[in-house]
N, C-alpha and C. Protein backbone atom coordinates (compact mmCIF):
# COMPACT_ATOMS: atom_id res chain seq x y z
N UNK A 1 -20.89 150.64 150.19
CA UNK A 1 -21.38 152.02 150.11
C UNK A 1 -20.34 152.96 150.71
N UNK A 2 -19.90 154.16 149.82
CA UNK A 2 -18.98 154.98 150.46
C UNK A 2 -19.70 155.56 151.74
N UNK A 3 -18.58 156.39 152.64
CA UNK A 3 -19.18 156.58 153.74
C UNK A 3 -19.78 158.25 153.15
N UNK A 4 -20.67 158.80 154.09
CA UNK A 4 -20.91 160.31 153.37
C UNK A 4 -20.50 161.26 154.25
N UNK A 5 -20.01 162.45 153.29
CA UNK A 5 -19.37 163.40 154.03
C UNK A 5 -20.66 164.32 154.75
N UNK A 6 -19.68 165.28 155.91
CA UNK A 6 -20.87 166.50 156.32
C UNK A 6 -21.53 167.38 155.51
N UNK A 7 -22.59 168.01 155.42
CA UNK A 7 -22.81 168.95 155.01
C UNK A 7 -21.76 169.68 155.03
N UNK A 8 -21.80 170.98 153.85
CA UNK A 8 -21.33 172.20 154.01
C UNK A 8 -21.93 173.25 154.39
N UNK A 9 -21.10 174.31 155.21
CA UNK A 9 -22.46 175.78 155.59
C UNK A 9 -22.08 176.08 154.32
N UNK A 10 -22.45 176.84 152.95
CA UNK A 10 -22.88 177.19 152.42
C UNK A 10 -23.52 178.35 151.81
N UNK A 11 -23.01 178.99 151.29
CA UNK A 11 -24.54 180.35 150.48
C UNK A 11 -24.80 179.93 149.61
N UNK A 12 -26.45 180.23 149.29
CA UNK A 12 -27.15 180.47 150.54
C UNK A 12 -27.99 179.12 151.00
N UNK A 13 -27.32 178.34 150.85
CA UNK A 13 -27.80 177.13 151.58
C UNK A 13 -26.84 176.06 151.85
N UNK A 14 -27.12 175.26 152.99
CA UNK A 14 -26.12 174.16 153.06
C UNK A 14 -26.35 172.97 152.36
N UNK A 15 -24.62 172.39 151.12
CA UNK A 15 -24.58 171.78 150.54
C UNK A 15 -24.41 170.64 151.09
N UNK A 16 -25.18 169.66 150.24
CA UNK A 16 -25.76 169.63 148.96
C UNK A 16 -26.87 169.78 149.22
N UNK A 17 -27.49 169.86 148.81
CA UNK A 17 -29.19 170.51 149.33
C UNK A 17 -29.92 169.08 150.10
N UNK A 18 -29.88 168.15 149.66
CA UNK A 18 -29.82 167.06 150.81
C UNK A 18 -28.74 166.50 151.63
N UNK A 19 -28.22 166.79 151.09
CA UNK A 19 -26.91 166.87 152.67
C UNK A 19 -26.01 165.03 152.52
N UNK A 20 -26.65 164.85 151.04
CA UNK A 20 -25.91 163.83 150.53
C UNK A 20 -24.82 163.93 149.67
N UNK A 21 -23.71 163.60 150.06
CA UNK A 21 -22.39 163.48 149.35
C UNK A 21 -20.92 162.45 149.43
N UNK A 22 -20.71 161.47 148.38
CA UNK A 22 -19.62 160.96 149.76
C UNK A 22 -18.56 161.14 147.90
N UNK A 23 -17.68 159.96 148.04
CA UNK A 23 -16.43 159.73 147.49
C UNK A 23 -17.19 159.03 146.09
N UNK A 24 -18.43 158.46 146.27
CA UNK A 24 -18.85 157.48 145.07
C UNK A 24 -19.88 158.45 144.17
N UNK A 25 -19.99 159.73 144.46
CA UNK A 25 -20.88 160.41 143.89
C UNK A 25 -20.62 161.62 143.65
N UNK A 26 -19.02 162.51 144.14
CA UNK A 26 -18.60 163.37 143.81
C UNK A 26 -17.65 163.93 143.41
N UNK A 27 -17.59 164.78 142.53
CA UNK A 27 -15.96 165.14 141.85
C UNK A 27 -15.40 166.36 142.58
N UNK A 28 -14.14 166.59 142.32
CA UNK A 28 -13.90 167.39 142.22
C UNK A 28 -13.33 168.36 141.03
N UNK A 29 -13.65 169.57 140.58
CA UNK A 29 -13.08 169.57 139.19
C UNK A 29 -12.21 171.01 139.27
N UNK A 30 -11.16 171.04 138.70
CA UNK A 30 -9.90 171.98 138.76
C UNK A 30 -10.32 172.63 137.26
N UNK A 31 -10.57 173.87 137.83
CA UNK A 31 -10.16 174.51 136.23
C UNK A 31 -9.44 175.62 135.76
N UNK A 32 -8.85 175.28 134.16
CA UNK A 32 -7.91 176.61 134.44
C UNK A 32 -6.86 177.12 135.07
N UNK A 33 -6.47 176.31 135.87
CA UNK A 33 -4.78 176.49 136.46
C UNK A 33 -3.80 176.59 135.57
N UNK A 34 -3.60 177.16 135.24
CA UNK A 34 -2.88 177.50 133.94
C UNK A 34 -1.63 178.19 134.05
N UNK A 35 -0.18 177.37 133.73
CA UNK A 35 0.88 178.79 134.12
C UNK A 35 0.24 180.19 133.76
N UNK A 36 0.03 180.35 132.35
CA UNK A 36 -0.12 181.53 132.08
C UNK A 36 -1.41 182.35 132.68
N UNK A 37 -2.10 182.15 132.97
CA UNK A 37 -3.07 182.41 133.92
C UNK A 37 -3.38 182.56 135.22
N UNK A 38 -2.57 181.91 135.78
CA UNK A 38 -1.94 182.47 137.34
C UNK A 38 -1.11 183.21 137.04
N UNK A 39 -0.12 183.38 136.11
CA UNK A 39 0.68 184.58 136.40
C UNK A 39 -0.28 185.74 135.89
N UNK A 40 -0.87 186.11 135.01
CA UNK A 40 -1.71 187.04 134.65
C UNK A 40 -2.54 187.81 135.24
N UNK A 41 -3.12 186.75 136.46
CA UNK A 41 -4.10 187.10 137.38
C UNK A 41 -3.19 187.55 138.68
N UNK A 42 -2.03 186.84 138.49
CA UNK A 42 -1.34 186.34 140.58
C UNK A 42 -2.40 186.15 141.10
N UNK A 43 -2.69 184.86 140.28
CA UNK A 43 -3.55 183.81 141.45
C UNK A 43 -2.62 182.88 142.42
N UNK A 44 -1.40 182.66 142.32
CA UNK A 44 -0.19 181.63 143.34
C UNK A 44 -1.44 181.22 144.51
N UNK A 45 -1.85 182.47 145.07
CA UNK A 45 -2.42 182.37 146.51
C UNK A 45 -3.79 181.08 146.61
N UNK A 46 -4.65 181.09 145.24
CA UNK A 46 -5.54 180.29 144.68
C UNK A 46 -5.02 178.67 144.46
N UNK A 47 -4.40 179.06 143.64
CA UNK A 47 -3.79 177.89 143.53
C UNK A 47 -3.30 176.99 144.50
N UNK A 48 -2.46 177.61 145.26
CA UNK A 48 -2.07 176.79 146.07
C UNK A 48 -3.63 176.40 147.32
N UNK A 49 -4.55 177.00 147.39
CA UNK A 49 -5.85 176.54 147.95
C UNK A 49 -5.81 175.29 147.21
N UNK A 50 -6.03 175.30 145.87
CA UNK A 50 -6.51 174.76 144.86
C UNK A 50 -5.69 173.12 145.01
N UNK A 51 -4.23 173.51 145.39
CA UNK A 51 -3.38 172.26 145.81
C UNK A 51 -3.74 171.29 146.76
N UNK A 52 -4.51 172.39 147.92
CA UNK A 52 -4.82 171.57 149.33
C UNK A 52 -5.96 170.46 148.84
N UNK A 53 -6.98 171.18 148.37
CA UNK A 53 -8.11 170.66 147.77
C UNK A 53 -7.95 169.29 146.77
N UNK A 54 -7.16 169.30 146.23
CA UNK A 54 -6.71 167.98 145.27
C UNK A 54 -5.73 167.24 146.15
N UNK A 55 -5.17 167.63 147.08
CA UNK A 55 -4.71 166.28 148.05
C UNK A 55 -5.38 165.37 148.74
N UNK A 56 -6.73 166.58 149.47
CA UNK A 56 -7.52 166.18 150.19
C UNK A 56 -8.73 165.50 149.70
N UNK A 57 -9.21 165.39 148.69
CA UNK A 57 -9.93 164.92 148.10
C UNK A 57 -9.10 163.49 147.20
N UNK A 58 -7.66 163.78 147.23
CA UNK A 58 -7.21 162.70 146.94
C UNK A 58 -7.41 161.56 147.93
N UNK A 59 -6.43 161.90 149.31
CA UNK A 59 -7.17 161.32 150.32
C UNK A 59 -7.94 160.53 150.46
N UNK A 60 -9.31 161.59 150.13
CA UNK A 60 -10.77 160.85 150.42
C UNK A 60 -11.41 160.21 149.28
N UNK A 61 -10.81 159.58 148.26
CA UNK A 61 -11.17 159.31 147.45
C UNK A 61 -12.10 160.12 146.20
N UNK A 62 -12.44 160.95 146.57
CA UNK A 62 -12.70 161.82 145.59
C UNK A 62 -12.05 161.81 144.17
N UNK A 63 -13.11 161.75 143.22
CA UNK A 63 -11.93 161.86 141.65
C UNK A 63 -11.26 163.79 141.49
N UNK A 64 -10.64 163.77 141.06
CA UNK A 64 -10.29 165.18 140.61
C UNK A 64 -10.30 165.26 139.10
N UNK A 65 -10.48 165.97 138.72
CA UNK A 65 -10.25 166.34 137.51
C UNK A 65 -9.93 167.91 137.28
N UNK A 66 -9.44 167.71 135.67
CA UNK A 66 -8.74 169.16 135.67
C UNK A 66 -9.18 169.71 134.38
N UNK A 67 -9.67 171.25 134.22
CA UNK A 67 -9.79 171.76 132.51
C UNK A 67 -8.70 172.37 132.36
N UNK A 68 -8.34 172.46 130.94
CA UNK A 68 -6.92 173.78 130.37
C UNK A 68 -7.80 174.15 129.22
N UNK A 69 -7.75 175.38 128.76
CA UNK A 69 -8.28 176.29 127.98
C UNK A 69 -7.28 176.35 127.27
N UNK A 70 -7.87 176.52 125.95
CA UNK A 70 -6.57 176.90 124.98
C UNK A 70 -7.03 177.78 123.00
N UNK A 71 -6.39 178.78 122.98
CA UNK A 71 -7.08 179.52 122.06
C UNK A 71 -7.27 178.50 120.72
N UNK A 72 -8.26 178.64 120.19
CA UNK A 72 -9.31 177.81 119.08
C UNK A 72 -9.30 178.93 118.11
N UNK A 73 -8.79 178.73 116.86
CA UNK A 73 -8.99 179.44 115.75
C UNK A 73 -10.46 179.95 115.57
N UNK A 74 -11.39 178.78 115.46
CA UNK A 74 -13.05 178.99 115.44
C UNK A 74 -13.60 179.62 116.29
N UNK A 75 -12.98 179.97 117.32
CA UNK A 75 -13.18 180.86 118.47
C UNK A 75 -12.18 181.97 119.10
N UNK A 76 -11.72 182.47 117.82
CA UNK A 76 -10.74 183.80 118.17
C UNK A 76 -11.11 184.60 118.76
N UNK A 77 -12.55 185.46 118.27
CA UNK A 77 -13.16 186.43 118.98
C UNK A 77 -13.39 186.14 120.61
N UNK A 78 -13.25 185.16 120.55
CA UNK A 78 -13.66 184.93 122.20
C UNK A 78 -12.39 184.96 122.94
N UNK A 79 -11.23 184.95 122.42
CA UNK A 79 -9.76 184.79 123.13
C UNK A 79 -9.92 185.98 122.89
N UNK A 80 -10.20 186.94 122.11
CA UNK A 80 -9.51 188.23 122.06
C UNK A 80 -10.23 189.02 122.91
N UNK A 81 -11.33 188.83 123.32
CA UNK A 81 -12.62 189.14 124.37
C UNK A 81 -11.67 189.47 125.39
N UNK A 82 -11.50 188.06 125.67
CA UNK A 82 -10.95 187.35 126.99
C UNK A 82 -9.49 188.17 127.38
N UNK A 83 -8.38 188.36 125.92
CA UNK A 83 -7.62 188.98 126.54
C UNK A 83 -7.88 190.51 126.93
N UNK A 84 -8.41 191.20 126.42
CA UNK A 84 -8.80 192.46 126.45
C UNK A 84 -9.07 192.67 128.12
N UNK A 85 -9.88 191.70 129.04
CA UNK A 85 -10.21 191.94 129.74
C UNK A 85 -9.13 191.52 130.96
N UNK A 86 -8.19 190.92 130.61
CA UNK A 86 -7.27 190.48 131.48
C UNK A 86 -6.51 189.49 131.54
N UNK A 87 -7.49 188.63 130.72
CA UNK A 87 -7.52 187.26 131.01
C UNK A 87 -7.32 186.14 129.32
N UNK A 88 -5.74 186.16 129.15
CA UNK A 88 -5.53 185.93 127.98
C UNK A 88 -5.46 184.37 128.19
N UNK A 89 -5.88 183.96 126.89
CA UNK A 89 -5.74 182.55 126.18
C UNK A 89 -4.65 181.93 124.96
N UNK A 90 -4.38 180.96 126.01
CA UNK A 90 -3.13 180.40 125.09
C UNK A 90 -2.86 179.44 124.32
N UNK A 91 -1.69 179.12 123.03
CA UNK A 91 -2.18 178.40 122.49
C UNK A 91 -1.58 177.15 123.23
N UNK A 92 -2.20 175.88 122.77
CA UNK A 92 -1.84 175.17 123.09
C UNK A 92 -0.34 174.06 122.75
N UNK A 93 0.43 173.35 123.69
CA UNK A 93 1.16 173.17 123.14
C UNK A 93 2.33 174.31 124.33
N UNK A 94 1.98 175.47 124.29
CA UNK A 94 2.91 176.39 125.05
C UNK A 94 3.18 176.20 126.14
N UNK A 95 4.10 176.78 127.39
CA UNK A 95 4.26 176.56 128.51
C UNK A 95 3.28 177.27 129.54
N UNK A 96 2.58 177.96 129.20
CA UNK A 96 1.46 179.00 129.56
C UNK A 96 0.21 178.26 129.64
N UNK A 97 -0.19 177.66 128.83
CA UNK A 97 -1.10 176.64 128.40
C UNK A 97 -1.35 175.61 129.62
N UNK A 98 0.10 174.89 129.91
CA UNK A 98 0.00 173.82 130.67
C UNK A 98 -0.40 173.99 131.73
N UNK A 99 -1.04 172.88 132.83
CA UNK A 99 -1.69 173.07 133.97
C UNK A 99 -0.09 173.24 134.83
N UNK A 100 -0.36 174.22 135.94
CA UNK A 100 0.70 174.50 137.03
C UNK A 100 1.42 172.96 137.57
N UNK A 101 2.30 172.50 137.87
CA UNK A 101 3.17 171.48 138.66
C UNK A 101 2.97 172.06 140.41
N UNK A 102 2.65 173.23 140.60
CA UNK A 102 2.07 173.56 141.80
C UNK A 102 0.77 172.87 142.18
N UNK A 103 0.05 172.23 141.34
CA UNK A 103 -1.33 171.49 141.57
C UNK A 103 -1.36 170.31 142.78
N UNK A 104 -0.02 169.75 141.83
CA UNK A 104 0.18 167.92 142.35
C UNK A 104 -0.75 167.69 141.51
N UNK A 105 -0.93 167.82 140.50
CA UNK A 105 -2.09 166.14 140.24
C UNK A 105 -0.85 165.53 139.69
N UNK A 106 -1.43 163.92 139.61
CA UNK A 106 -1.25 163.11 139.50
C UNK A 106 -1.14 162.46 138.04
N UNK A 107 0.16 161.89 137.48
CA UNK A 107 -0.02 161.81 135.88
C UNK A 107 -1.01 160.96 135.22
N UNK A 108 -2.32 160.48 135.79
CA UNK A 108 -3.21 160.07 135.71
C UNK A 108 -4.20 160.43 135.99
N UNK A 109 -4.09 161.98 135.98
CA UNK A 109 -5.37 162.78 136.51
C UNK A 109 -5.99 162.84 135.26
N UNK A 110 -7.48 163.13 135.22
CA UNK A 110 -8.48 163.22 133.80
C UNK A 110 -8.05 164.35 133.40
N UNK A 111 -7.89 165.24 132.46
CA UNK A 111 -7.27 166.46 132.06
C UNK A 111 -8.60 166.41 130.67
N UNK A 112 -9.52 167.56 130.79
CA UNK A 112 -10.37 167.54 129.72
C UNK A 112 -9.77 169.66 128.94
N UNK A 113 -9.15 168.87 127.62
CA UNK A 113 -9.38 170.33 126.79
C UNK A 113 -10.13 170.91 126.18
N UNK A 114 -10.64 172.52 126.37
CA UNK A 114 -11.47 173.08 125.86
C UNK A 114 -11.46 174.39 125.26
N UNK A 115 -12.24 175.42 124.04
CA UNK A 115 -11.58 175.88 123.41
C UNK A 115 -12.11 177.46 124.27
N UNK A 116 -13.41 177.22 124.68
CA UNK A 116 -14.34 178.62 125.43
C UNK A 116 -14.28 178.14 127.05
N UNK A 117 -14.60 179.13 127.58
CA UNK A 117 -15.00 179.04 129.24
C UNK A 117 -15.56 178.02 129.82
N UNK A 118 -16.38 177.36 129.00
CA UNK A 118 -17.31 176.21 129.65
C UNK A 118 -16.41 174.88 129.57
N UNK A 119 -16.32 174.15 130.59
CA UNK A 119 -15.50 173.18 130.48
C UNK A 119 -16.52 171.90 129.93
N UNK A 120 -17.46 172.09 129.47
CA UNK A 120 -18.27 171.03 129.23
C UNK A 120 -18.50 171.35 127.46
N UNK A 121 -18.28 172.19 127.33
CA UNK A 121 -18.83 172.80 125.90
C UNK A 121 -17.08 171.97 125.00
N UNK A 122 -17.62 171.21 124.14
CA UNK A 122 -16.86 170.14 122.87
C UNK A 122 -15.81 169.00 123.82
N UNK A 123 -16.12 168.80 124.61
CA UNK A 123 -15.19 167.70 125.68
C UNK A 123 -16.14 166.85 125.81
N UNK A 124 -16.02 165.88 126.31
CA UNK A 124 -16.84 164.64 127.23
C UNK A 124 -16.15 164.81 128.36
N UNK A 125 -16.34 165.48 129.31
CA UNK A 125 -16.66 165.68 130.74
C UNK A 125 -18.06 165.72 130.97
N UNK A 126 -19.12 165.63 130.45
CA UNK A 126 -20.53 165.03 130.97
C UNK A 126 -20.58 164.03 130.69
N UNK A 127 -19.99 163.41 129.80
CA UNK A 127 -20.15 161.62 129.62
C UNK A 127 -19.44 160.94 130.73
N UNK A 128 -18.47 161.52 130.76
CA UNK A 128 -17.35 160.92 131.86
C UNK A 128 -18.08 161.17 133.41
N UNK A 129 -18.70 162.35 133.38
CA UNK A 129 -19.28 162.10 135.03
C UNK A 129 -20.11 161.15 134.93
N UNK A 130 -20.81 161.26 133.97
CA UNK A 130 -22.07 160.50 134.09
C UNK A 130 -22.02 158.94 134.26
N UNK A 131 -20.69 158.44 133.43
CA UNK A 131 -20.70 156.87 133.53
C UNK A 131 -20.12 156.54 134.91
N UNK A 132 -19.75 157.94 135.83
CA UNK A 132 -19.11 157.14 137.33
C UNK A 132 -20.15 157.83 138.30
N UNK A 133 -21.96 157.78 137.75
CA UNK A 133 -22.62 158.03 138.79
C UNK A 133 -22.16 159.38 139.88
N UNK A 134 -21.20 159.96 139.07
CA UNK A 134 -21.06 161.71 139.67
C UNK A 134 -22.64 162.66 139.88
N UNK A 135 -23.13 163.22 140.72
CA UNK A 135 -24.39 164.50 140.58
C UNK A 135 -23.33 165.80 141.40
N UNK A 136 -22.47 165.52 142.47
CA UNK A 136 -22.29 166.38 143.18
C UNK A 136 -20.53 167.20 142.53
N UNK A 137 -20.23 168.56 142.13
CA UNK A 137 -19.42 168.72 141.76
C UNK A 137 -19.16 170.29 143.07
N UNK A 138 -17.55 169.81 142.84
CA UNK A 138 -16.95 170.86 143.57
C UNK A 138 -16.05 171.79 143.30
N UNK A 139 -15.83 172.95 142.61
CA UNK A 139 -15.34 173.80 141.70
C UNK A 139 -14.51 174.54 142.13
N UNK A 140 -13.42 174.30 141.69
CA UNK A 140 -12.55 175.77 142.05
C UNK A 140 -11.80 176.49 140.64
N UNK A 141 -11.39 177.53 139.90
CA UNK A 141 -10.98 178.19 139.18
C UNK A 141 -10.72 178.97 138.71
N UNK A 142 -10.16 179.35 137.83
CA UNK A 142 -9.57 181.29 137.09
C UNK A 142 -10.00 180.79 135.73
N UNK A 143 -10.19 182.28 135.43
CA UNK A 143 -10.87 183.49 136.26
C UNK A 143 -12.59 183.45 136.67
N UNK A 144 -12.75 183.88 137.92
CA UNK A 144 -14.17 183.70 138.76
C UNK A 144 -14.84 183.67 137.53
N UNK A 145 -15.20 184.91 136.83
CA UNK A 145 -16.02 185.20 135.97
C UNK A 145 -15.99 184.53 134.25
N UNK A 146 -15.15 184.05 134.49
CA UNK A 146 -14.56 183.11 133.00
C UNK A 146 -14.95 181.64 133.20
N UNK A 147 -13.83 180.67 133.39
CA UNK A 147 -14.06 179.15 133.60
C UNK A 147 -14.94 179.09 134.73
N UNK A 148 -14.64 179.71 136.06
CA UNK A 148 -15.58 179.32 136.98
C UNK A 148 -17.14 179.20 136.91
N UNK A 149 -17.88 180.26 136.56
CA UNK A 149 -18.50 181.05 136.47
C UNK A 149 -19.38 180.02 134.83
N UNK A 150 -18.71 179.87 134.00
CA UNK A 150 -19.35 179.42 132.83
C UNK A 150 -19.69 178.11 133.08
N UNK A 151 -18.52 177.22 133.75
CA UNK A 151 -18.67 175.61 133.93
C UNK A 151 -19.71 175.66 135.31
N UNK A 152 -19.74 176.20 135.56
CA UNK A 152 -20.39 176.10 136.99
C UNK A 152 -21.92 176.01 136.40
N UNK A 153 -22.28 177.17 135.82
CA UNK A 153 -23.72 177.65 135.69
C UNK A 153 -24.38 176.45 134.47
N UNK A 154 -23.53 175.66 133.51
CA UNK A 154 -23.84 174.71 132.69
C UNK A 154 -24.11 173.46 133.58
N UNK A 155 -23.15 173.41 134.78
CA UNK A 155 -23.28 172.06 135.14
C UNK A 155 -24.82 172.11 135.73
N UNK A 156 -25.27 173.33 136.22
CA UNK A 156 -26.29 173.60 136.93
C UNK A 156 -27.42 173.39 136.01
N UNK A 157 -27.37 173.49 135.11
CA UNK A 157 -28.42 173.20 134.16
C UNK A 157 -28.49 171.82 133.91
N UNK A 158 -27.17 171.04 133.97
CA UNK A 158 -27.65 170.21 132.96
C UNK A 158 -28.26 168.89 134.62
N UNK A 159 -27.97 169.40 136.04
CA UNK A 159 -28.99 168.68 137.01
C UNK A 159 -27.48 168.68 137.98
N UNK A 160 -26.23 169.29 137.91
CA UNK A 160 -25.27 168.40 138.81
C UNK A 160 -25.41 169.83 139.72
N UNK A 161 -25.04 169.05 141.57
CA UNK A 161 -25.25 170.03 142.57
C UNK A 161 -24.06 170.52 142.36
N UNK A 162 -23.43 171.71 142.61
CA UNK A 162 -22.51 172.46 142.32
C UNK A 162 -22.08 173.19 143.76
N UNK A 163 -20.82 173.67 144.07
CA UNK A 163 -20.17 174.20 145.18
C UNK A 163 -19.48 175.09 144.21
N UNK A 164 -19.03 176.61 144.52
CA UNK A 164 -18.00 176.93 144.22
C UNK A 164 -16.91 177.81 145.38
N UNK A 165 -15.57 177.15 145.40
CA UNK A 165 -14.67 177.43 146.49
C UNK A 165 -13.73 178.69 146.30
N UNK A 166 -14.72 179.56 147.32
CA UNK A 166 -14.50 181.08 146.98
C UNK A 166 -12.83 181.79 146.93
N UNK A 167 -11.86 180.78 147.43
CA UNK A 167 -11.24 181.04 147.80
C UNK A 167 -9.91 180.51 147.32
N UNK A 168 -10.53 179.63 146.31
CA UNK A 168 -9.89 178.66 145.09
C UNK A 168 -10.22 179.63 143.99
N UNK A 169 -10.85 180.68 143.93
CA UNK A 169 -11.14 181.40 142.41
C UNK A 169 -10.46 182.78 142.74
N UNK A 170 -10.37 183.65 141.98
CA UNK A 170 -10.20 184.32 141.65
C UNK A 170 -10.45 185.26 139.99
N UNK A 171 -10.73 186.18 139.93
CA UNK A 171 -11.51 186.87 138.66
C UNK A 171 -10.23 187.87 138.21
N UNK A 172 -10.58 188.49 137.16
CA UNK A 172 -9.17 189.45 136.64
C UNK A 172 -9.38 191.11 137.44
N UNK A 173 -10.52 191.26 138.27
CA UNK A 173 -10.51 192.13 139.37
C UNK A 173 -11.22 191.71 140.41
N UNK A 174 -10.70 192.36 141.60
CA UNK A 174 -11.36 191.87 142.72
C UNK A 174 -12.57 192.12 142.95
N UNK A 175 -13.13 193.06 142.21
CA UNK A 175 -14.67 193.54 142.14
C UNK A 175 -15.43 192.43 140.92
N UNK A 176 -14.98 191.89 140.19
CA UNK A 176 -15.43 190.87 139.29
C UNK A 176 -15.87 189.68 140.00
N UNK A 177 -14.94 189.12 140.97
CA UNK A 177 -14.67 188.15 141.37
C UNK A 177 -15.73 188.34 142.47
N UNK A 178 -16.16 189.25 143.14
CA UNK A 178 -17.01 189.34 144.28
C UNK A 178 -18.41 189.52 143.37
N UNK A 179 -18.53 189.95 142.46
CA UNK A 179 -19.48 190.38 141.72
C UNK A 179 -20.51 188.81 141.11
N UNK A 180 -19.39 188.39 140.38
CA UNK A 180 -19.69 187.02 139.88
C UNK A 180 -20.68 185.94 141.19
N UNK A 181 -19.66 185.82 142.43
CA UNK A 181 -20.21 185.09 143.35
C UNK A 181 -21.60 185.84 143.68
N UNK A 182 -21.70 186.97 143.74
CA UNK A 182 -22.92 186.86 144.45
C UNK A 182 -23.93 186.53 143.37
N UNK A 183 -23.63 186.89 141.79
CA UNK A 183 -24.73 186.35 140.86
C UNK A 183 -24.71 184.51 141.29
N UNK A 184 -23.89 183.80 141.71
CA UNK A 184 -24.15 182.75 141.83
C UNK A 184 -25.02 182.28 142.57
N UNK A 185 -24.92 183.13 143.88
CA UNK A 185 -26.02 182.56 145.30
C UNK A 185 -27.24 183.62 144.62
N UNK A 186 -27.20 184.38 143.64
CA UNK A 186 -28.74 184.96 143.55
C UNK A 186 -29.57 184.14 142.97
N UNK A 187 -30.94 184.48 143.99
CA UNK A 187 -32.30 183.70 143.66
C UNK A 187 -32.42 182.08 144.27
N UNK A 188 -31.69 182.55 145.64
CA UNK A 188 -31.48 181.22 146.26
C UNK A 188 -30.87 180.19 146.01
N UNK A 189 -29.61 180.41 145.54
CA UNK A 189 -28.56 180.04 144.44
C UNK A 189 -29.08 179.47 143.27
N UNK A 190 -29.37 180.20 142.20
CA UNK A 190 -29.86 180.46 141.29
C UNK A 190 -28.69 179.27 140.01
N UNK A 191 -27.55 179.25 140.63
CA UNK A 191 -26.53 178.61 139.59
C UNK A 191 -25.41 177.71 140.52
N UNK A 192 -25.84 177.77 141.86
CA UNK A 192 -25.56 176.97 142.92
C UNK A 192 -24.89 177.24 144.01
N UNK A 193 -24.01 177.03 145.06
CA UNK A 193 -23.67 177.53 146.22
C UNK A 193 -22.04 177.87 146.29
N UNK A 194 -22.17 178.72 147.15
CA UNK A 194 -20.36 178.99 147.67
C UNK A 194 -19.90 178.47 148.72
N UNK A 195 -18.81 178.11 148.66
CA UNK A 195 -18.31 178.53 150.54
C UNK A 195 -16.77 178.40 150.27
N UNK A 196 -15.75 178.64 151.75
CA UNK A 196 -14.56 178.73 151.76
C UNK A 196 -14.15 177.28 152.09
N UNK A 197 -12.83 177.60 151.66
CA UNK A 197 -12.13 175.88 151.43
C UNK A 197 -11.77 175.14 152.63
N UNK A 198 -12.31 176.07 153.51
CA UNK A 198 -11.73 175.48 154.62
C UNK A 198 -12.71 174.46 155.38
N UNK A 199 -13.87 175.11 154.83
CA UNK A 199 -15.26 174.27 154.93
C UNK A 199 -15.39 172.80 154.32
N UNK A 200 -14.94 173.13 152.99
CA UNK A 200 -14.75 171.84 152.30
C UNK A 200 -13.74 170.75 152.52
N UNK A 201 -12.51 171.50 152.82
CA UNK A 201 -11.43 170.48 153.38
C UNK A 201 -11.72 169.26 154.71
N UNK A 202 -12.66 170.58 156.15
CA UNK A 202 -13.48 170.14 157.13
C UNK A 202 -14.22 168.83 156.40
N UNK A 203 -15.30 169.10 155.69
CA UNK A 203 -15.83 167.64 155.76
C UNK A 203 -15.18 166.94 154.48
N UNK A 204 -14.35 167.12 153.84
CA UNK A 204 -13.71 166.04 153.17
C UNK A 204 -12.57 165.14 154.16
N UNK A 205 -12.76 165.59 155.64
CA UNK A 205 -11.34 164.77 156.46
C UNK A 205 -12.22 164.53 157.50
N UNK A 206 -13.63 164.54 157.51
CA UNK A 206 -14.42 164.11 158.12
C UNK A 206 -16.08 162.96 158.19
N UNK A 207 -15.41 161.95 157.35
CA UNK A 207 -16.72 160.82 156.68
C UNK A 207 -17.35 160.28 158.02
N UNK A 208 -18.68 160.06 157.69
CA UNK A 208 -19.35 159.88 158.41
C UNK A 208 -19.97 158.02 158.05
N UNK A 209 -19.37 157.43 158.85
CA UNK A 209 -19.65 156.09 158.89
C UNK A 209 -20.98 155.36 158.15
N UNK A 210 -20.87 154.89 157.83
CA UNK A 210 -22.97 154.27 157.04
C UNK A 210 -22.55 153.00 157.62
């Protein structure tokens, strides 16, 4: 039996809502690190959160995984949405496209592609959690209100506890990005919880013996 990590403090509650979590039951999932998307946003500062977080969870055994977005003919209108607002989509194949080398992952990291915001929408990333007994997911990504924000609120539906690491995201304004989080913790986290990475790093370097 893995050992289980601490709770997190949390908005607006401390995760995971039973206060169960270790290495055999939770992911971590990267989304959207995208050259072209950190430069778009100047997320660098995110990202590199985003770096600590995939070491440390490397560490602790934690899986990581990663989404890249990439513009879909069948879904133009939605790239053109997307760029309008800040936050352009690329095709794939480009250097913009690819996940940052600032990450560190690992050339055996899961890398799931997708064509809209939701990292679950035409991928098997719910099959894939599901066959390694994953419920607990831990989120960081660009833009807040885009990948974060969409994969987050699906996973919440479909039963997985969700974190999102406020400090690992970033939105295409800073009023978006604050905006988004608090729809997350509304209604008693309504689409699941926040906190800062520093919280999460804390009990990912801190297992608690069974």
């Amino acid at each position: 039996m893995a050992d289980n990590f601490p709770g997190v403090a949390a908005a607006p509650y401390s995760w995971p809502f039973d206060g169960q979590w270790s290495a055999a039951d939770s992911a971590l999932l990267i989304l959207g690190f995208q050259n072209g998307t950190i430069a778009a946003l100047g997320a660098e500062p995110e990202a590199a959160v985003a770096a600590k977080l995939i070491a440390c969870a490397r560490e602790a055994g934690v899986p990581v995984i990663a989404s890249r977005r990439g513009r879909s003919e069948t879904l133009s209108p939605i790239a053109a949405r997307r760029a309008a607002m800040g936050d352009p989509v690329f095709a794939p194949g480009t250097s913009e496209w690819q996940l940052s080398d600032t990450l560190g992952l690992q050339v055996e990291a899961s890398i799931f592609d997708h064509p809209g915001d939701n990292a679950f929408y035409s991928t098997g990333l719910e099959a894939w959690l599901r066959r390694r007994g994953i419920r607990n997911l831990v989120l960081a990504g660009v833009p807040t209100e885009g990948l974060l924000h969409a994969t987050q609120r699906a996973a919440n539906d479909m039963g997985f506890e969700c974190i999102a690491v406020s400090d690992a995201c970033k939105g295409t304004t800073d009023a978006r990005h604050a905006g988004q989080l608090r729809v997350t913790v509304f209604g008693n986290g309504l689409f699941g919880t926040v906190a800062c990475s520093d919280q999460l790093l804390s009990a990912l370097r801190a297992p608690i013996p069974t």
